[in-house]
C-alpha atoms as a PDB file:
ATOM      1  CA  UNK A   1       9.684   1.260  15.520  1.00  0.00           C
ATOM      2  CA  UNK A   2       8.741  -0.081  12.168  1.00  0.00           C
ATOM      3  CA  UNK A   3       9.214  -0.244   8.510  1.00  0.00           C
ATOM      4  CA  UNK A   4       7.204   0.231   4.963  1.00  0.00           C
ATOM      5  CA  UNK A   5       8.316  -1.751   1.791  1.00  0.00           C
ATOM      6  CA  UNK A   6       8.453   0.547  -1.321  1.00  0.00           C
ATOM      7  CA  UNK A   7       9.925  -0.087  -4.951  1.00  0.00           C
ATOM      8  CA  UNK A   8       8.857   0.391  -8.107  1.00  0.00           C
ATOM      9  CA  UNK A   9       5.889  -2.019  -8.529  1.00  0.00           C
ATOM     10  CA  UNK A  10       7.953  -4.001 -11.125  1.00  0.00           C
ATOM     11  CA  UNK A  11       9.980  -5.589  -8.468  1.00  0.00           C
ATOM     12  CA  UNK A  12       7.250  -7.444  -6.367  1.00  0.00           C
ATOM     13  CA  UNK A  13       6.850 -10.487  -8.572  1.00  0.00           C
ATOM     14  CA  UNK A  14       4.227 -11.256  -6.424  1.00  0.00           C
ATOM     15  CA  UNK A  15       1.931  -8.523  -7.343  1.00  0.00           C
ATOM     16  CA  UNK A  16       2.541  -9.097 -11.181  1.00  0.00           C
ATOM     17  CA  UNK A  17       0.860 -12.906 -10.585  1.00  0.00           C
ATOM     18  CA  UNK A  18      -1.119 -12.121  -8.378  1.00  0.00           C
ATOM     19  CA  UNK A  19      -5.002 -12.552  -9.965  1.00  0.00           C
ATOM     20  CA  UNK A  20      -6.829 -10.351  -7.466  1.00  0.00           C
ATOM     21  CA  UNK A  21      -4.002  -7.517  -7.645  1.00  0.00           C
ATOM     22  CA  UNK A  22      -2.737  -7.768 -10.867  1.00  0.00           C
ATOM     23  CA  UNK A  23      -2.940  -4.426 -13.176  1.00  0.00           C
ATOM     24  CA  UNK A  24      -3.587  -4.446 -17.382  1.00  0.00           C
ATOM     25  CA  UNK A  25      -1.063  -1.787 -17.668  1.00  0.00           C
ATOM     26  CA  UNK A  26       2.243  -2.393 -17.801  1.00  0.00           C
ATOM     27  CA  UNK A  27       4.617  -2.330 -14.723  1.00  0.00           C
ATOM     28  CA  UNK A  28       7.182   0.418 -15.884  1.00  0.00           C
ATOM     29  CA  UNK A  29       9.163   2.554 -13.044  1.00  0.00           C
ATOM     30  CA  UNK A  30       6.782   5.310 -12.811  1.00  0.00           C
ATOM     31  CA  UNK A  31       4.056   2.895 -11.189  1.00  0.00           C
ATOM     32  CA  UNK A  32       5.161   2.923  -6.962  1.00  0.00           C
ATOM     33  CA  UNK A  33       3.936   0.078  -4.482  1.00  0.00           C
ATOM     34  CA  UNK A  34       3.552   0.121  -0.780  1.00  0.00           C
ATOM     35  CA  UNK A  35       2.816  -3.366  -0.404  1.00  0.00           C
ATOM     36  CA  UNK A  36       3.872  -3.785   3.457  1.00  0.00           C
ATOM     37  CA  UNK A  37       3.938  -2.446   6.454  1.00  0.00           C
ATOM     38  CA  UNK A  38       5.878  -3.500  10.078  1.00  0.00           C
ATOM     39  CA  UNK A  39       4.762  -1.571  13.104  1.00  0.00           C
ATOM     40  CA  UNK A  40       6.579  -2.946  16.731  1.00  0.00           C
ATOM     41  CA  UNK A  41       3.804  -4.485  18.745  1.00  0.00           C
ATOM     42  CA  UNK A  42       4.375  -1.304  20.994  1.00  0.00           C
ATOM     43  CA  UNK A  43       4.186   1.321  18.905  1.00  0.00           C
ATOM     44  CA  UNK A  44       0.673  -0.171  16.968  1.00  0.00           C
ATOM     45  CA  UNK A  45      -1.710   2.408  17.092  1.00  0.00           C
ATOM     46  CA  UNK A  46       0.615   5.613  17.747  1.00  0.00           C
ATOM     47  CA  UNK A  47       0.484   7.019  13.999  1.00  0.00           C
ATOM     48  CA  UNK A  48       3.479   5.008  12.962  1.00  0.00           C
ATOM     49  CA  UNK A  49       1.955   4.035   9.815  1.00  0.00           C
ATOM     50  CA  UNK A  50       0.513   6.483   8.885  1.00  0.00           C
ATOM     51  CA  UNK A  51       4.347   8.411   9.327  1.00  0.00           C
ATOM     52  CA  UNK A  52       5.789   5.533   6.977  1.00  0.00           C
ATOM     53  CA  UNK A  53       3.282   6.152   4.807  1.00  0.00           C
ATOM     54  CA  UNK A  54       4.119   9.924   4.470  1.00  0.00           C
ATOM     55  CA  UNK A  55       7.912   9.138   4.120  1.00  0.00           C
ATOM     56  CA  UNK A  56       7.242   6.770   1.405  1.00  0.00           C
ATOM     57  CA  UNK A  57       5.330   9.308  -0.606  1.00  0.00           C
ATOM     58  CA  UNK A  58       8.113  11.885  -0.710  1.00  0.00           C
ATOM     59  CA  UNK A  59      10.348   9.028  -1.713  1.00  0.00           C
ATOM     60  CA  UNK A  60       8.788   7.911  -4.578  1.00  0.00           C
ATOM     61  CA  UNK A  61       8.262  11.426  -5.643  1.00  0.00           C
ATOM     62  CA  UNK A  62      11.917  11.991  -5.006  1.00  0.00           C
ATOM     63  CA  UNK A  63      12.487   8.942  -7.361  1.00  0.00           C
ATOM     64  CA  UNK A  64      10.687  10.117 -10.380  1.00  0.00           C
ATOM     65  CA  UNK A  65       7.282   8.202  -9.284  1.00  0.00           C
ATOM     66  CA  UNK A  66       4.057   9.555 -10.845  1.00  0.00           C
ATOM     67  CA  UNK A  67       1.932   7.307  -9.060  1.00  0.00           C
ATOM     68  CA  UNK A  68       2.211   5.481  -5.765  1.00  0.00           C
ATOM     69  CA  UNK A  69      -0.072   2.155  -5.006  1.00  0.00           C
ATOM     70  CA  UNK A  70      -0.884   0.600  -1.638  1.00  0.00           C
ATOM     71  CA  UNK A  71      -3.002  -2.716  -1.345  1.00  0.00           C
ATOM     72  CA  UNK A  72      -5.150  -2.106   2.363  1.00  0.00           C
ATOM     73  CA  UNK A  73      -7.153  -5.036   3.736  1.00  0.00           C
ATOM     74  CA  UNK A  74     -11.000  -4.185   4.192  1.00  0.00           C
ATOM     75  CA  UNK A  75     -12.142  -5.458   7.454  1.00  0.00           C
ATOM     76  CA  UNK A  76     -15.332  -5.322   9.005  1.00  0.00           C
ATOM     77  CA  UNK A  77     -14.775  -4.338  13.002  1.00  0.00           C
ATOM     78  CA  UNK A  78     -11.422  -5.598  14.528  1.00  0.00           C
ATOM     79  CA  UNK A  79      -9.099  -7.767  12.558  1.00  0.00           C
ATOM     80  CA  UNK A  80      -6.008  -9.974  13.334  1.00  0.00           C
ATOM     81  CA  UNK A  81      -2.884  -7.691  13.304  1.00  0.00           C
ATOM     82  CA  UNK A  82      -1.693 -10.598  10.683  1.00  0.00           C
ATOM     83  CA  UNK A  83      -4.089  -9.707   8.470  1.00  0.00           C
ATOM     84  CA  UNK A  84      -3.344  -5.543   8.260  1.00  0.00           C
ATOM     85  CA  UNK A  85       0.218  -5.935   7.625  1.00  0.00           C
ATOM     86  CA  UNK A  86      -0.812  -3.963   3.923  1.00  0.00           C
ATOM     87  CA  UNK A  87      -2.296  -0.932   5.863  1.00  0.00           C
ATOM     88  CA  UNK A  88      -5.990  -0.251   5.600  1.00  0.00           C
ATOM     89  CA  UNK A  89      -8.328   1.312   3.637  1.00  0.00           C
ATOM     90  CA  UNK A  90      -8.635   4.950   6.333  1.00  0.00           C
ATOM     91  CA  UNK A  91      -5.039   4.944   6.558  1.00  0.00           C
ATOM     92  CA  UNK A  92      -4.393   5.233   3.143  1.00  0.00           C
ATOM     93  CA  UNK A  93      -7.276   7.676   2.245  1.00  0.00           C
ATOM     94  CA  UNK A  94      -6.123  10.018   5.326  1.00  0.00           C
ATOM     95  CA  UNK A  95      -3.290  10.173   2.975  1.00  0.00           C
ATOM     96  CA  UNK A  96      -4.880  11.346  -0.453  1.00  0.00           C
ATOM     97  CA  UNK A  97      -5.147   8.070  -2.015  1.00  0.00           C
ATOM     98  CA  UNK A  98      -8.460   6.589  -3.748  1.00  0.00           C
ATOM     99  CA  UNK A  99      -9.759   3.176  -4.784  1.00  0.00           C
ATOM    100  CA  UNK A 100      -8.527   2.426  -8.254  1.00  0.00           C
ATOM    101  CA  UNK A 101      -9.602  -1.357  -7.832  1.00  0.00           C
ATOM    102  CA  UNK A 102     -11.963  -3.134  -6.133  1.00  0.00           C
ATOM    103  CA  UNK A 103     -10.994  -7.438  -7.028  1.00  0.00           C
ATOM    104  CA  UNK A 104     -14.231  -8.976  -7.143  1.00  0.00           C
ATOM    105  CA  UNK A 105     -11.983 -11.959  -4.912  1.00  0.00           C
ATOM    106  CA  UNK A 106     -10.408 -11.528  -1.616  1.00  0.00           C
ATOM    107  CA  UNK A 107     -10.965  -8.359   0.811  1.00  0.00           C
ATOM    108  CA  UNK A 108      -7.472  -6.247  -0.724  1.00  0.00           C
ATOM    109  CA  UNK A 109      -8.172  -3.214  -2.926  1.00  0.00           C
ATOM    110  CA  UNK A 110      -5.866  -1.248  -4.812  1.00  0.00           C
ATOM    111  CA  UNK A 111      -5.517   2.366  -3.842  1.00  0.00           C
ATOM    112  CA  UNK A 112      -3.473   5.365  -5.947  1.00  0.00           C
ATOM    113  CA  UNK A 113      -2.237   8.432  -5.428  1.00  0.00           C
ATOM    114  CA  UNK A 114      -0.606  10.569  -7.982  1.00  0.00           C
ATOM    115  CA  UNK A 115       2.660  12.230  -6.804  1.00  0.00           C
END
């Protein structure tokens, strides 16, 4: 059916270089990313995400988290399914999160949410 990605944002390396995403505050285990999302090609569109994304929430909580980050594409119209892997910007506000960061660069913004 599908799959989120969720750690503490420490452990995606990738995030910590990453220019556009990259946060001035230290990474410490309070700080939660949803960086990915898998949805079966099937099931796209039946409010799988947007399930995951409400799982991953009460997980981080569960773990101590006090704030959870997610990284949606902004498109304009329809985009490549390649390109929304991250979740986008409605799915994550549907679920109480706001824009933290908006990277001058690229179309990726970083949305919070406290838990």
């Amino acid at each position: 059916m599908g799959w989120a990605s969720l750690a503490p944002r420490r452990h995606f390396a990738r995030l910590l270089r990453s220019p556009a995403l990259k946060l001035d505050e230290p990474a410490d285990e309070t700080v939660w990313s949803v960086p990915c999302f898998f949805i079966a090609r099937d099931r796209r569109g039946t409010g799988v995400a947007s399930e995951l994304l409400a799982e991953a929430i009460k997980r981080a909580a569960r773990a101590g988290a006090k704030v959870l980050e997610g990284y949606p594409t902004q498109v304009d119209g329809r985009a490549p399914n390649a390109e929304l892997f991250t979740g986008t910007p409605s799915l994550f506000e549907k679920a109480g999160f706001t824009v933290h960061k908006r990277p001058a660069s690229g179309r990726r913004l970083v949305v919070r949410r406290a838990l």
